[in-house]
N, C-alpha and C. Protein backbone atom coordinates (compact mmCIF):
# COMPACT_ATOMS: atom_id res chain seq x y z
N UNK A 1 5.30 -1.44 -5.28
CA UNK A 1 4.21 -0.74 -5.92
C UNK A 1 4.15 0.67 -5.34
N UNK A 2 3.73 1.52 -6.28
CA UNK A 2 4.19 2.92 -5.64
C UNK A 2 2.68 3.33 -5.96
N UNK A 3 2.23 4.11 -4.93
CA UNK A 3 1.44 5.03 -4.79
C UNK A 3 1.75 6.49 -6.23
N UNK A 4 0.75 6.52 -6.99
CA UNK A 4 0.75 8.04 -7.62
C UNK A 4 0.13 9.36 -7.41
N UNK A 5 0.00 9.41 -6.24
CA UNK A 5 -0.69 10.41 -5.91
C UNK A 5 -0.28 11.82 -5.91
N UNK A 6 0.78 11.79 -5.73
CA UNK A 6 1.76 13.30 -5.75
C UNK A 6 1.86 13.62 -7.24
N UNK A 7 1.88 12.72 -8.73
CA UNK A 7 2.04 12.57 -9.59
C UNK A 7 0.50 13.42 -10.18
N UNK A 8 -1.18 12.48 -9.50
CA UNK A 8 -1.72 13.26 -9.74
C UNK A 8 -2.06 14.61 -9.32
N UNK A 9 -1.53 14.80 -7.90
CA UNK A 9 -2.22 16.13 -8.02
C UNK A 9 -1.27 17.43 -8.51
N UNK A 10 0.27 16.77 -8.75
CA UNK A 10 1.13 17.57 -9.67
C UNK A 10 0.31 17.88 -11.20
N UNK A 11 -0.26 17.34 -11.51
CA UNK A 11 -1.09 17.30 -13.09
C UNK A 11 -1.69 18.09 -13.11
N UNK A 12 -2.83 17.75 -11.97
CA UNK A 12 -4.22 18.46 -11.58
C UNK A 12 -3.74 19.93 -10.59
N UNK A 13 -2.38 20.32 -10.29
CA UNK A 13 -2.17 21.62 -9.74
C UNK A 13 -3.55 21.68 -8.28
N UNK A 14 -3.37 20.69 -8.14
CA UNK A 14 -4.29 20.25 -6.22
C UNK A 14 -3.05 20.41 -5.04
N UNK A 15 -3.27 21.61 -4.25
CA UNK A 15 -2.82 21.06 -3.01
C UNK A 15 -3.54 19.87 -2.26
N UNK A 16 -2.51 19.63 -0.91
CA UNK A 16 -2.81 18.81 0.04
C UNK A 16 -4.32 19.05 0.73
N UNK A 17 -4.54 20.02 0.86
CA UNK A 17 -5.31 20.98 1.24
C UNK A 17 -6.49 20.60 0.56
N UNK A 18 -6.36 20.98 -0.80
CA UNK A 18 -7.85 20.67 -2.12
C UNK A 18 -8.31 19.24 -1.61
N UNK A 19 -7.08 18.56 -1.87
CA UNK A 19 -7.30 17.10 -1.67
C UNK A 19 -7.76 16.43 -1.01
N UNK A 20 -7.62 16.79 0.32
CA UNK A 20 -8.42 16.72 1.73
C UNK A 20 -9.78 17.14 1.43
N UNK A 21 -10.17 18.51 0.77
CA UNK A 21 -11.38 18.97 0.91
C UNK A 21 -12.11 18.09 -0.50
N UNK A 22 -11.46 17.46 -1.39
CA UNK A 22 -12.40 16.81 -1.93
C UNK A 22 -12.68 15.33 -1.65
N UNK A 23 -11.79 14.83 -0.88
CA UNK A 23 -11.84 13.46 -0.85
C UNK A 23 -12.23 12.82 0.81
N UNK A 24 -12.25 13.95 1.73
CA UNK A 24 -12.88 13.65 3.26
C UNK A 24 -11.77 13.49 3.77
N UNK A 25 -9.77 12.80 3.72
CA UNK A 25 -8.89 12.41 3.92
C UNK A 25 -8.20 13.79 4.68
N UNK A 26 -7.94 13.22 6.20
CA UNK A 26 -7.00 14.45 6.61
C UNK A 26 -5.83 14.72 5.90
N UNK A 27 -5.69 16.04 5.93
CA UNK A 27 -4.34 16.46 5.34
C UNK A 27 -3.10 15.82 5.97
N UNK A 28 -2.87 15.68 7.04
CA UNK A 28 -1.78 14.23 7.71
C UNK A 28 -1.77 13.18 7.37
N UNK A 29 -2.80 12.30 6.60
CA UNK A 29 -3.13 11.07 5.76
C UNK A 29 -2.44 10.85 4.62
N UNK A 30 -2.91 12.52 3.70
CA UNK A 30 -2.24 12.49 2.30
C UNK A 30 -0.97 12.74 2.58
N UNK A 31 -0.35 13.46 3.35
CA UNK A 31 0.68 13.97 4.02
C UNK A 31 1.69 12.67 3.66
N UNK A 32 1.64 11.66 4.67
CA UNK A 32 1.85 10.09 4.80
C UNK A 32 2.03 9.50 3.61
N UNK A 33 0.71 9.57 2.98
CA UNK A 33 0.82 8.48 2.02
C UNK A 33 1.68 9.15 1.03
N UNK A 34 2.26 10.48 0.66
CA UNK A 34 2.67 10.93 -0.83
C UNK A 34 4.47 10.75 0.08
N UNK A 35 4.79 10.37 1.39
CA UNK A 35 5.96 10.04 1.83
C UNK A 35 5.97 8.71 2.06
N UNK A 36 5.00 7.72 1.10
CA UNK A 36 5.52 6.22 1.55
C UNK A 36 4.82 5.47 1.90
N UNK A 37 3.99 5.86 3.15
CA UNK A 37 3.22 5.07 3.80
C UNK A 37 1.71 4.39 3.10
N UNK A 38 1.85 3.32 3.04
CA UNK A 38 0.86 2.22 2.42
C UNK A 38 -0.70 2.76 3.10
N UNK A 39 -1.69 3.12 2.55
CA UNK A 39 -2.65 3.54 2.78
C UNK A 39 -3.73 2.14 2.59
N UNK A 40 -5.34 2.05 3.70
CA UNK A 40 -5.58 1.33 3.44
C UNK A 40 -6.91 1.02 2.45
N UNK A 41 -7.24 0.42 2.28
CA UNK A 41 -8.23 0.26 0.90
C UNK A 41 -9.07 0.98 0.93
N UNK A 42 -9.41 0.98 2.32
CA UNK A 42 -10.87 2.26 2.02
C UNK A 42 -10.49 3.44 2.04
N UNK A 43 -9.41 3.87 2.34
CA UNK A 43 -8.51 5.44 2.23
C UNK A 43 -8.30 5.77 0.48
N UNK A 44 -7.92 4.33 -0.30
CA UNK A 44 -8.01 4.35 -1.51
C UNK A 44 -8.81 4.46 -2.32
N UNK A 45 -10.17 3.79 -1.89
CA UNK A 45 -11.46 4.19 -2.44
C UNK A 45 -11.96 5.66 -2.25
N UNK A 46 -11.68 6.19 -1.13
CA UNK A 46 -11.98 7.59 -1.07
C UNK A 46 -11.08 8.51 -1.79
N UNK A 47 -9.76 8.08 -2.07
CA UNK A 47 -9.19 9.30 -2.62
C UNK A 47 -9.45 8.92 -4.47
N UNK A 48 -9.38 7.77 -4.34
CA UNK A 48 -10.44 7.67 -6.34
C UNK A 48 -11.10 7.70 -6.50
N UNK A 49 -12.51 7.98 -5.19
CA UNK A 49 -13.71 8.95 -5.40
C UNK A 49 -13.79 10.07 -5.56
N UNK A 50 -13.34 10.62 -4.72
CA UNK A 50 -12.95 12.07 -4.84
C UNK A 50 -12.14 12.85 -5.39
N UNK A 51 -10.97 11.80 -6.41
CA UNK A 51 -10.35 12.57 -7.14
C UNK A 51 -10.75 12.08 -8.79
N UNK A 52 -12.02 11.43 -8.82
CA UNK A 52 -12.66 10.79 -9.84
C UNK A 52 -11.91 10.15 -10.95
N UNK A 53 -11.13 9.51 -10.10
CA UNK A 53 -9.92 8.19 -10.75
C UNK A 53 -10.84 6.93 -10.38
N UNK A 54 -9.80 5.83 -11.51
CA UNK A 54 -10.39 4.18 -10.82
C UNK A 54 -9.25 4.57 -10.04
N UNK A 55 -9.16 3.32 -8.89
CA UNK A 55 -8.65 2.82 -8.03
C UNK A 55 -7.33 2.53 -8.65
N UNK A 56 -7.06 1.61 -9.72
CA UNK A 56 -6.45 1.31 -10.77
C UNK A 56 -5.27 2.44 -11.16
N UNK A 57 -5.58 3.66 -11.28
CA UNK A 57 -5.28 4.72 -11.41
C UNK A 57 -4.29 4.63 -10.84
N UNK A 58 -4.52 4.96 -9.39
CA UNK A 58 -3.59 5.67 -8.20
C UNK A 58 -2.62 4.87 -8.17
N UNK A 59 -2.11 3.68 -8.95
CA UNK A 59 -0.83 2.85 -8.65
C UNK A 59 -0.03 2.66 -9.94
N UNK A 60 1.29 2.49 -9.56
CA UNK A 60 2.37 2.40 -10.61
C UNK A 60 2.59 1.16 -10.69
N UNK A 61 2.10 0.00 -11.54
CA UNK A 61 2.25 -1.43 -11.29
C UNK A 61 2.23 -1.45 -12.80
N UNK A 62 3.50 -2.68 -12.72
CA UNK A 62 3.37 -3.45 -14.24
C UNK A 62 2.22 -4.37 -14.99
N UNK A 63 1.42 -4.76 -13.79
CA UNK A 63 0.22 -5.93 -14.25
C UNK A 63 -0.89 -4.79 -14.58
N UNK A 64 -1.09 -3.96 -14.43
CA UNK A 64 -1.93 -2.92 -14.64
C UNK A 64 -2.84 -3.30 -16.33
């Protein structure tokens, strides 16, 4: 299951930077997660709060 996050803020023209400042998430966090690293649920809830996605959103899954 892949994380889409680099996907959205390629769309939305957001740096790492924006992203951090809208979602509370250090910029070393998003950093991580758009190279791989499995983020954990409440890191996920904050970045589809703050990037006013569902949760649902942020993943590339077939059961979707």
């Amino acid at each position: 299951m892949k994380i889409l996050l680099s996907e959205i803020m390629y769309n939305r023209n957001l740096s790492v930077r924006q992203v951090s400042l809208m979602t509370g998430i250090p910029k070393s966090t998003i950093n991580d997660i758009m190279n791989g690293r499995a983020p954990r649920l409440d890191t996920l809830e904050q970045l589809a709060s703050g990037l006013k996605v569902r949760i649902t959103d942020l993943f590339d899954s077939p059961y979707k």
